[in-house]
C-alpha atoms as a PDB file:
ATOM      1  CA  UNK A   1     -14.839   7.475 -28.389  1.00  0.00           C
ATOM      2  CA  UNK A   2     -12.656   5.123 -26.166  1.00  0.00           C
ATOM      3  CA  UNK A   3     -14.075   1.572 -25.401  1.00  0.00           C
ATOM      4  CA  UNK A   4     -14.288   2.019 -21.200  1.00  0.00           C
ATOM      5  CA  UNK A   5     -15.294  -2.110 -21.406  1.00  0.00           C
ATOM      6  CA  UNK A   6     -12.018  -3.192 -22.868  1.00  0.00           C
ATOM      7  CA  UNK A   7      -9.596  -0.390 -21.758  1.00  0.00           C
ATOM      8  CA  UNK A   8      -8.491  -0.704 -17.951  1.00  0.00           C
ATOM      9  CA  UNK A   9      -7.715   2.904 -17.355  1.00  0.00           C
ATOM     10  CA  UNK A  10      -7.662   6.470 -19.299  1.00  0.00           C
ATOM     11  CA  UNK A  11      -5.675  10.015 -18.046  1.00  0.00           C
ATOM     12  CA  UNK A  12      -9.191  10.677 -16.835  1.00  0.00           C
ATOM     13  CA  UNK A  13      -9.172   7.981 -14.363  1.00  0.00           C
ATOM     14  CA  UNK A  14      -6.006   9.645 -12.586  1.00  0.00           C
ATOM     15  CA  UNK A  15      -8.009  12.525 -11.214  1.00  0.00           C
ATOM     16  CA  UNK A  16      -9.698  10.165  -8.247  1.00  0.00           C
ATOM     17  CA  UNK A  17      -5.971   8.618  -7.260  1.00  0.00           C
ATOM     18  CA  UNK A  18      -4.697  12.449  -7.048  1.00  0.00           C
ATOM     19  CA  UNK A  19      -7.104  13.622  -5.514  1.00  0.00           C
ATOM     20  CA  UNK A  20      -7.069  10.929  -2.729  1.00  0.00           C
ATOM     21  CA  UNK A  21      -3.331  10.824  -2.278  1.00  0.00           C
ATOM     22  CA  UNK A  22      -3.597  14.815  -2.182  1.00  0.00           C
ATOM     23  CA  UNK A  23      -6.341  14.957   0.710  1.00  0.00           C
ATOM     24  CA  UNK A  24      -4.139  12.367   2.405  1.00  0.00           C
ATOM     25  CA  UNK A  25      -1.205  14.401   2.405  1.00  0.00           C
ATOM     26  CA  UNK A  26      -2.467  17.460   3.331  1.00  0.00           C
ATOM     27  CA  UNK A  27      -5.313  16.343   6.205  1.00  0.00           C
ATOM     28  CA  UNK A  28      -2.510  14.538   7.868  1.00  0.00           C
ATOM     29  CA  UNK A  29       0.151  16.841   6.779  1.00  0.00           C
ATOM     30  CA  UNK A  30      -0.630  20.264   8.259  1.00  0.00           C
ATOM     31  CA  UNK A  31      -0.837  21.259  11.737  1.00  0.00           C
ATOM     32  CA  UNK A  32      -3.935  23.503  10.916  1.00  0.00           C
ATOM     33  CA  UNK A  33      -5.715  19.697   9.781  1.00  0.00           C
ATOM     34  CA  UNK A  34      -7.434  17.766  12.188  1.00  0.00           C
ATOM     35  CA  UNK A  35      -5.446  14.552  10.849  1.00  0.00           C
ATOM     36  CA  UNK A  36      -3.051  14.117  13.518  1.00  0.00           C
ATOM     37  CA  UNK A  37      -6.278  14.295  15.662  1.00  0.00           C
ATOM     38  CA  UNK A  38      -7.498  11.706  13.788  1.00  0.00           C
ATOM     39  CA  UNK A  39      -4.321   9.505  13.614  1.00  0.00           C
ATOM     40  CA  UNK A  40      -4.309   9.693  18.033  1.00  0.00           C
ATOM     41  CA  UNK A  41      -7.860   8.747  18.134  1.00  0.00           C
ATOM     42  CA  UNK A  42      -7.693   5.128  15.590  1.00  0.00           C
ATOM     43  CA  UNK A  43      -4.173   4.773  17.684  1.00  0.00           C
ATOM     44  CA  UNK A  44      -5.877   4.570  20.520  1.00  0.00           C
ATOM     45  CA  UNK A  45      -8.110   1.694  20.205  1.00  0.00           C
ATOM     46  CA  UNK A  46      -4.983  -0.138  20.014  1.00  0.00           C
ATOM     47  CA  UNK A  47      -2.785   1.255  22.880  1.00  0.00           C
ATOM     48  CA  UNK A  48      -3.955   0.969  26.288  1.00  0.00           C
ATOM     49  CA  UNK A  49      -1.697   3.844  27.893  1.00  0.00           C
ATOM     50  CA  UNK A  50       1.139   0.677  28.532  1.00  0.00           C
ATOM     51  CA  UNK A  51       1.116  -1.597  26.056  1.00  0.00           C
ATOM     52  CA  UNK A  52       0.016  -2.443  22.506  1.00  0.00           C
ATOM     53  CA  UNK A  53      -3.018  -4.254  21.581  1.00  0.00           C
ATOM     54  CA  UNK A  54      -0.912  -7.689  19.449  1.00  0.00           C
ATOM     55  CA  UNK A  55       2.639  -7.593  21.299  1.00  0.00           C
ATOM     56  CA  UNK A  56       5.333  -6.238  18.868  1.00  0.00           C
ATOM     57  CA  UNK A  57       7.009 -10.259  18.455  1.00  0.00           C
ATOM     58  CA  UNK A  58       3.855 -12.171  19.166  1.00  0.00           C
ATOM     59  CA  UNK A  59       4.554 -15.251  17.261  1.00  0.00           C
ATOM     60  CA  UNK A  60       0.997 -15.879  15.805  1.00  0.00           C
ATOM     61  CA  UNK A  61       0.442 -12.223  14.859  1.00  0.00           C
ATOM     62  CA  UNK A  62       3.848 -12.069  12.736  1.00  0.00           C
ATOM     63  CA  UNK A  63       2.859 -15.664  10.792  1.00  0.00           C
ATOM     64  CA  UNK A  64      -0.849 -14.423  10.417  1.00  0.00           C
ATOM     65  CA  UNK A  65      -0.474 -10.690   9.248  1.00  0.00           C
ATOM     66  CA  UNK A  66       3.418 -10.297   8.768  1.00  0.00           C
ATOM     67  CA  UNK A  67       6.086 -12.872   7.213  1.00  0.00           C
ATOM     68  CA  UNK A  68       2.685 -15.268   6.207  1.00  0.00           C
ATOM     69  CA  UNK A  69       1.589 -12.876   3.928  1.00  0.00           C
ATOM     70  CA  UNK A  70       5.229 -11.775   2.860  1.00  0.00           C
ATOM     71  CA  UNK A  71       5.304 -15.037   1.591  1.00  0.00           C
ATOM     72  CA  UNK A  72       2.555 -15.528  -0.413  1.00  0.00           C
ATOM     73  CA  UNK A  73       3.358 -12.218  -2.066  1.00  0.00           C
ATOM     74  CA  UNK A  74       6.530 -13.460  -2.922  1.00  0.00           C
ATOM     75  CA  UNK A  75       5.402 -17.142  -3.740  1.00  0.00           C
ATOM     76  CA  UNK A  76       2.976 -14.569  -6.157  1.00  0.00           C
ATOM     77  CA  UNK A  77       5.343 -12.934  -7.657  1.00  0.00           C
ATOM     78  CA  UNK A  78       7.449 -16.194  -8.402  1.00  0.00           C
ATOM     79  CA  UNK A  79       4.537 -17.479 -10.071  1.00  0.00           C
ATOM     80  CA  UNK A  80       3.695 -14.248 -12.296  1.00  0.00           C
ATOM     81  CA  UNK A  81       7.478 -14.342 -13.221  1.00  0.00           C
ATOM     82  CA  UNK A  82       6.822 -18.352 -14.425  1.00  0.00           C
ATOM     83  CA  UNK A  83       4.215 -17.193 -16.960  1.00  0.00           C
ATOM     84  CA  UNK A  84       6.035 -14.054 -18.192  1.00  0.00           C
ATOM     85  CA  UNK A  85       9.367 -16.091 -18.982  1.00  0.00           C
ATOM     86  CA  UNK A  86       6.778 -19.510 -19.913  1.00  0.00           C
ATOM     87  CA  UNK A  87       3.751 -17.951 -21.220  1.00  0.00           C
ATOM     88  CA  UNK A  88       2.870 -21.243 -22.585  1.00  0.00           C
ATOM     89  CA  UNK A  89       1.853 -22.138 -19.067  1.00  0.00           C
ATOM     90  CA  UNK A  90       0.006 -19.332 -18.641  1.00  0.00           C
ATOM     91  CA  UNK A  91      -3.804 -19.986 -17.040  1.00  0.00           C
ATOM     92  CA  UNK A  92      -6.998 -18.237 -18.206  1.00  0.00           C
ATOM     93  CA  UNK A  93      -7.400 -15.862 -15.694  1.00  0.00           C
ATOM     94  CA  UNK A  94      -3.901 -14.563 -16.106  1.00  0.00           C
ATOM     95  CA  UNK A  95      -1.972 -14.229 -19.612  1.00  0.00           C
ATOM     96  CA  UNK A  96       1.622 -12.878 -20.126  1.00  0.00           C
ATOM     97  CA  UNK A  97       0.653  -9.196 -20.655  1.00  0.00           C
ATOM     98  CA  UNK A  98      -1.464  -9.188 -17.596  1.00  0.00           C
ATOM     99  CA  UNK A  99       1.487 -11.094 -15.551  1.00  0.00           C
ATOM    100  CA  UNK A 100       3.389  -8.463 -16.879  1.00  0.00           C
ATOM    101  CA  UNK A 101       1.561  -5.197 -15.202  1.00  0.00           C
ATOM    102  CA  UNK A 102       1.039  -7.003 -11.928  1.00  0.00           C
ATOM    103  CA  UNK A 103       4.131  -8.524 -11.312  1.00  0.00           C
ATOM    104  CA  UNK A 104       5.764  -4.344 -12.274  1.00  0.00           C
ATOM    105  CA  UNK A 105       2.918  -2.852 -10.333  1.00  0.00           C
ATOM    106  CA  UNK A 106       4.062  -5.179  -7.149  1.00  0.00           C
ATOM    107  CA  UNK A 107       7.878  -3.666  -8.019  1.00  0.00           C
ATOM    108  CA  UNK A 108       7.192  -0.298  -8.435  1.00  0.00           C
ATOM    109  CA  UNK A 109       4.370   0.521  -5.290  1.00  0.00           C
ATOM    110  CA  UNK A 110       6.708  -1.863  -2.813  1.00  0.00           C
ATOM    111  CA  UNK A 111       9.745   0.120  -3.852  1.00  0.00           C
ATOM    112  CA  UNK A 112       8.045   3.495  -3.993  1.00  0.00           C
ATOM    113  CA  UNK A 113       6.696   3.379  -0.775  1.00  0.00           C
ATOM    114  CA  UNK A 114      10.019   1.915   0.800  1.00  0.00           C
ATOM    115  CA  UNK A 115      11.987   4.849  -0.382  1.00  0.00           C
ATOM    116  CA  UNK A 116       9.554   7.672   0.043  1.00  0.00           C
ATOM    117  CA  UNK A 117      10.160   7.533   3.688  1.00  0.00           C
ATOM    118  CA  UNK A 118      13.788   8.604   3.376  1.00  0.00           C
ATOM    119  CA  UNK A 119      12.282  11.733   2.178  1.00  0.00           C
ATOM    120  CA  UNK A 120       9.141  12.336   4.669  1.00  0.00           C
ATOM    121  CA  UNK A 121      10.934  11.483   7.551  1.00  0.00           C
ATOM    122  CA  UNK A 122       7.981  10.163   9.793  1.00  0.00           C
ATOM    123  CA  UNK A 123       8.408   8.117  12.987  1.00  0.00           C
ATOM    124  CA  UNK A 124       6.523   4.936  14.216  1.00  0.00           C
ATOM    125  CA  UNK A 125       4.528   5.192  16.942  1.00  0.00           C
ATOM    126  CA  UNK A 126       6.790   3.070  18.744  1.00  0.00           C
ATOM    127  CA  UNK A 127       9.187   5.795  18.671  1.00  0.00           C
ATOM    128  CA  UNK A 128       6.971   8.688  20.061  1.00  0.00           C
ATOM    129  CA  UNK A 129       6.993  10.188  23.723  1.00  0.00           C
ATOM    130  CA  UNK A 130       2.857   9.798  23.239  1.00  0.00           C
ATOM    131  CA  UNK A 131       3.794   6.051  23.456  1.00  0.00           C
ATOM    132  CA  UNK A 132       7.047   5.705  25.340  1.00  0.00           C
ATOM    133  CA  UNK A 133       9.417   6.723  22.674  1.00  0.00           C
ATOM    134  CA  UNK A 134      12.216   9.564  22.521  1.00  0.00           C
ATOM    135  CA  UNK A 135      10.357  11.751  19.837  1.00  0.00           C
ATOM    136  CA  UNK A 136       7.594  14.460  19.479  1.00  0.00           C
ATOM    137  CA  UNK A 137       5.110  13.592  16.904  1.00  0.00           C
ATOM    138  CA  UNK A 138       6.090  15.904  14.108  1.00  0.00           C
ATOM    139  CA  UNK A 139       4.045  16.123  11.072  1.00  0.00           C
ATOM    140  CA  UNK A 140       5.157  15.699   7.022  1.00  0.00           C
ATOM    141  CA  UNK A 141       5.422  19.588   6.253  1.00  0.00           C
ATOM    142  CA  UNK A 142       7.132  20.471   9.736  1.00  0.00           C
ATOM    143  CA  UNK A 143      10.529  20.866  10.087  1.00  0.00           C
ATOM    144  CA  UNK A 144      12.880  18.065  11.708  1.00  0.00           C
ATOM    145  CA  UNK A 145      15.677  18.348  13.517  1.00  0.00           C
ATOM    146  CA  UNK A 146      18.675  15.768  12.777  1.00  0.00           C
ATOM    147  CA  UNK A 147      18.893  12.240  13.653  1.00  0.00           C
ATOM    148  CA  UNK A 148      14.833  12.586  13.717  1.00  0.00           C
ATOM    149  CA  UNK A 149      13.176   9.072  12.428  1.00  0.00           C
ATOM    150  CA  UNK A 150      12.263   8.481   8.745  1.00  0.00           C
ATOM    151  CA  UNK A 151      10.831   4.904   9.337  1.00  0.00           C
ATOM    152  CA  UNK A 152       6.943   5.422   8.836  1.00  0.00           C
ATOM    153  CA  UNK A 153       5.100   7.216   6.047  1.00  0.00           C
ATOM    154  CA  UNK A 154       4.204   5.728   4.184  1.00  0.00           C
ATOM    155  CA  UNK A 155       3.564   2.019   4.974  1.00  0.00           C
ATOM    156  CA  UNK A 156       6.070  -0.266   3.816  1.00  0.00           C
ATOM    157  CA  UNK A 157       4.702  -3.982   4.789  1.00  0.00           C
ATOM    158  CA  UNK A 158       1.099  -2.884   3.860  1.00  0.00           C
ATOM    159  CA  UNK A 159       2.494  -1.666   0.191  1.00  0.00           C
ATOM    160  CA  UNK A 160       2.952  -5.619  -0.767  1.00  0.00           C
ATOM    161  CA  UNK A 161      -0.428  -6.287  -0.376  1.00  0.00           C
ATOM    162  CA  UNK A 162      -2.257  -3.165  -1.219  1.00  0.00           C
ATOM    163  CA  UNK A 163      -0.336  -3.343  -4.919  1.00  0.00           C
ATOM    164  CA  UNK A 164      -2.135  -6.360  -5.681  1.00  0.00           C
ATOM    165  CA  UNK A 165      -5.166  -4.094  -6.174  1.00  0.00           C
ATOM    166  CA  UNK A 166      -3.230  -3.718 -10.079  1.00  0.00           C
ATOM    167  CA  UNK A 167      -4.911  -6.716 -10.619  1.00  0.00           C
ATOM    168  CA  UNK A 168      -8.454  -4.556 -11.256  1.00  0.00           C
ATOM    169  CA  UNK A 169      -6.900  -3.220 -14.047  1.00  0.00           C
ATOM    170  CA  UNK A 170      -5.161  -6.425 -15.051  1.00  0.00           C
ATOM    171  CA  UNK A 171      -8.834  -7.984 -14.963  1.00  0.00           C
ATOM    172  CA  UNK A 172     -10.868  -4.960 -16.297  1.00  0.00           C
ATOM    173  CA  UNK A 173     -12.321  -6.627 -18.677  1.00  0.00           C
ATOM    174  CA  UNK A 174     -13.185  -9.711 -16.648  1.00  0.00           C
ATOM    175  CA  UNK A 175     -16.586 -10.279 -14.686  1.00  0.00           C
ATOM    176  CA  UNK A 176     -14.203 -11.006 -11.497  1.00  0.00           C
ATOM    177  CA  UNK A 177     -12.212  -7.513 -11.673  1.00  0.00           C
ATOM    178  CA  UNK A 178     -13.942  -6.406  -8.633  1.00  0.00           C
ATOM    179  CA  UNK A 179     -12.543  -9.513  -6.718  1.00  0.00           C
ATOM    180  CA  UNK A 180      -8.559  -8.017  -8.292  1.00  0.00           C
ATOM    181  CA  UNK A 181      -9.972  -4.831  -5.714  1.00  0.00           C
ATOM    182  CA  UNK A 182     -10.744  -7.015  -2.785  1.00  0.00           C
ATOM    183  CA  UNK A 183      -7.494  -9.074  -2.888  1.00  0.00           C
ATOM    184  CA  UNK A 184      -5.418  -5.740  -2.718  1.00  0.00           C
ATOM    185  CA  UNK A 185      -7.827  -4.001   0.008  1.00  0.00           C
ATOM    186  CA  UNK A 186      -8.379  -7.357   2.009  1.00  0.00           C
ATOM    187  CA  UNK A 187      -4.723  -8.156   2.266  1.00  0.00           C
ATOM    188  CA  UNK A 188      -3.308  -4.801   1.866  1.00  0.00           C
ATOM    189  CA  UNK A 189      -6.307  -3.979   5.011  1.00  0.00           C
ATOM    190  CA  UNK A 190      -4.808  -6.755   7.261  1.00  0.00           C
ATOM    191  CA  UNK A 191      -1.348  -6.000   6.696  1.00  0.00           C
ATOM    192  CA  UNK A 192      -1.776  -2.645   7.652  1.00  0.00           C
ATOM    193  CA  UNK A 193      -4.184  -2.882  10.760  1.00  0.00           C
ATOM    194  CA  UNK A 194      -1.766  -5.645  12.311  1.00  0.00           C
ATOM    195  CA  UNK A 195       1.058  -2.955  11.540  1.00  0.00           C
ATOM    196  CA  UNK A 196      -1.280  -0.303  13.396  1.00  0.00           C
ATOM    197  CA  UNK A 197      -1.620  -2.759  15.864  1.00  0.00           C
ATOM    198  CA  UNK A 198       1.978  -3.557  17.219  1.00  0.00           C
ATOM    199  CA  UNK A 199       2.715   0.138  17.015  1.00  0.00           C
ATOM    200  CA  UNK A 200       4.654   0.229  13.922  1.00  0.00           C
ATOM    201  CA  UNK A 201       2.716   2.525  11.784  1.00  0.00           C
ATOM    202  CA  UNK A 202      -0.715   5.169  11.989  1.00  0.00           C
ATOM    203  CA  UNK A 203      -3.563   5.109   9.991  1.00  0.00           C
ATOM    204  CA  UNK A 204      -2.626   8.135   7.776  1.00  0.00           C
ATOM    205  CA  UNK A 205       0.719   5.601   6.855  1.00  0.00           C
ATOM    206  CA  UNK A 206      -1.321   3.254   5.277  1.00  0.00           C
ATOM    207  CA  UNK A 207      -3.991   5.668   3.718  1.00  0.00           C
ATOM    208  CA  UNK A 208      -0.754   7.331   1.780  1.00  0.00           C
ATOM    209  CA  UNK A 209       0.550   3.851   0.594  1.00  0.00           C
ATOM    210  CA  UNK A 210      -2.940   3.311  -0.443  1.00  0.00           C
ATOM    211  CA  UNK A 211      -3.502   6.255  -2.944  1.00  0.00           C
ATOM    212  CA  UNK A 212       0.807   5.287  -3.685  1.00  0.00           C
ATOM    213  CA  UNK A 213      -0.992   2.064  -4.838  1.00  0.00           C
ATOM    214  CA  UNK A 214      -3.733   3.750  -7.065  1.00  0.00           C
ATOM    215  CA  UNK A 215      -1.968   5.957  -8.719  1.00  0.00           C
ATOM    216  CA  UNK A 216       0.873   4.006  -9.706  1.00  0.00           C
ATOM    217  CA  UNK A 217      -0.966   0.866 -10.427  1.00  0.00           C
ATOM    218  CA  UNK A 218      -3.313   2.958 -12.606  1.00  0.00           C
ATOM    219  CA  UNK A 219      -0.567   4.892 -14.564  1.00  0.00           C
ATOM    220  CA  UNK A 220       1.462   1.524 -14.803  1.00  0.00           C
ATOM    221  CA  UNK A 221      -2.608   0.276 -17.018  1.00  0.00           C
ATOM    222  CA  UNK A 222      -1.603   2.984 -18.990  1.00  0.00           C
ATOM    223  CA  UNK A 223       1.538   2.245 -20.437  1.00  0.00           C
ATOM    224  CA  UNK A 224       1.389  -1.341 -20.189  1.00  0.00           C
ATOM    225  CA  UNK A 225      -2.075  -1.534 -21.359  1.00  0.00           C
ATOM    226  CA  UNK A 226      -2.737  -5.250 -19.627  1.00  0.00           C
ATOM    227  CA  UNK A 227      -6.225  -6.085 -21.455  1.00  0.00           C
ATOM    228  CA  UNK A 228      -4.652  -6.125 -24.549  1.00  0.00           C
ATOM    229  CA  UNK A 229      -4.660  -9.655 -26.233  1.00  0.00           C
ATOM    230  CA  UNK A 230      -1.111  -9.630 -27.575  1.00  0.00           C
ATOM    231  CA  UNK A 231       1.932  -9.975 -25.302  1.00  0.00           C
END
């Protein structure tokens, strides 16, 4: 029987990422689905009929929840990169192996998300006639005619900081794992909301790069296996 205290993930453990990336995608999906209800209603506690609730180039807003965060990603990813190449100067709480997954979850969810939208062909709020763009809200499975948006679904900016929640599986078998969740939802949660915010995205956006997020980062624990002592 497999050792669930040492092993970060099993094929099992997919079935609650599916599952939650499936109900995404088809509650928000399908016109006969009360998610674009949903999506109008959280929208509107941050649009008050003129203008959005943090301006879309408020200085403070784009330091705090947009190129700040960036950067620390980055500065992150830098550092995970240092103890893959030096693993010598690797620190307890992170060893080459684990550097390793994170550092290819980060990769893969960030790029994933980025070029999904390509294919789902969503638009921002900012470019809907509900909020004084040129477009009709048209949902994932309807049809779209040419030169219709494809900036949107799913989030991009929130996909930097919602991969960090790899670093559960990175810490499984550490008494802080839970704070690995956190990180990714607390970061991944403001970087979304402020992109909500400012018009650039809906909530079903950043629900779908969330469950992007789980699955990957917990198929990525299976084939890199990150609580494995050797590296």
């Amino acid at each position: 029987m497999a050792d669930y205290s040492t092993q970060p993930t099993s094929f099992k453990r997919l079935i609650a990422p599916v599952l939650f990336l499936a109900g995404v995608t088809v509650f928000f999906g399908f016109p006969f689905a009360p998610g674009e209800k949903v999506d109008f209603w959280f929208q509107s506690f941050f649009w008050n009929g003129k203008n959005w609730l943090i301006p879309h180039d408020h200085f403070l807003g784009k330091i705090l929840a947009y190129d700040g965060p960036k950067a620390l990603i980055i500065l992150f990813a830098v550092y995970l990169l240092v103890i893959i190449l030096l693993p010598k100067f690797a620190p307890r709480w992170m060893n080459r192996r684990q550097a390793i997954y994170v550092f290819v979850s980060m990769a893969v969810v960030s790029v994933t998300s980025t070029q999904l939208r390509a294919i789902t062909n969503m638009a921002t709020p900012l470019e809907l006639t509900n909020y004084g763009g040129a477009f009709p809200h048209l949902l994932l499975f309807q049809s779209k005619p040419a030169g219709y948006p494809c900036h949107a679904f799913p989030a991009g900016h929130a996909s930097g900081g919602l991969a960090l929640i790899s670093l559960y599986w990175a810490w499984f078998n550490q008494p802080y794992r839970k704070l690995g969740l956190w990180i990714g939802l607390g970061l991944g949660g403001v970087m979304g909301l402020y992109q909500i915010a400012r018009g650039e995205h809906m909530l079903s956006h950043t629900l779908a790069t969330l469950g992007i997020a789980w699955l990957l980062s917990a198929l990525l624990a299976i084939a890199i296996k990150p609580t494995q002592t050797s590296a």
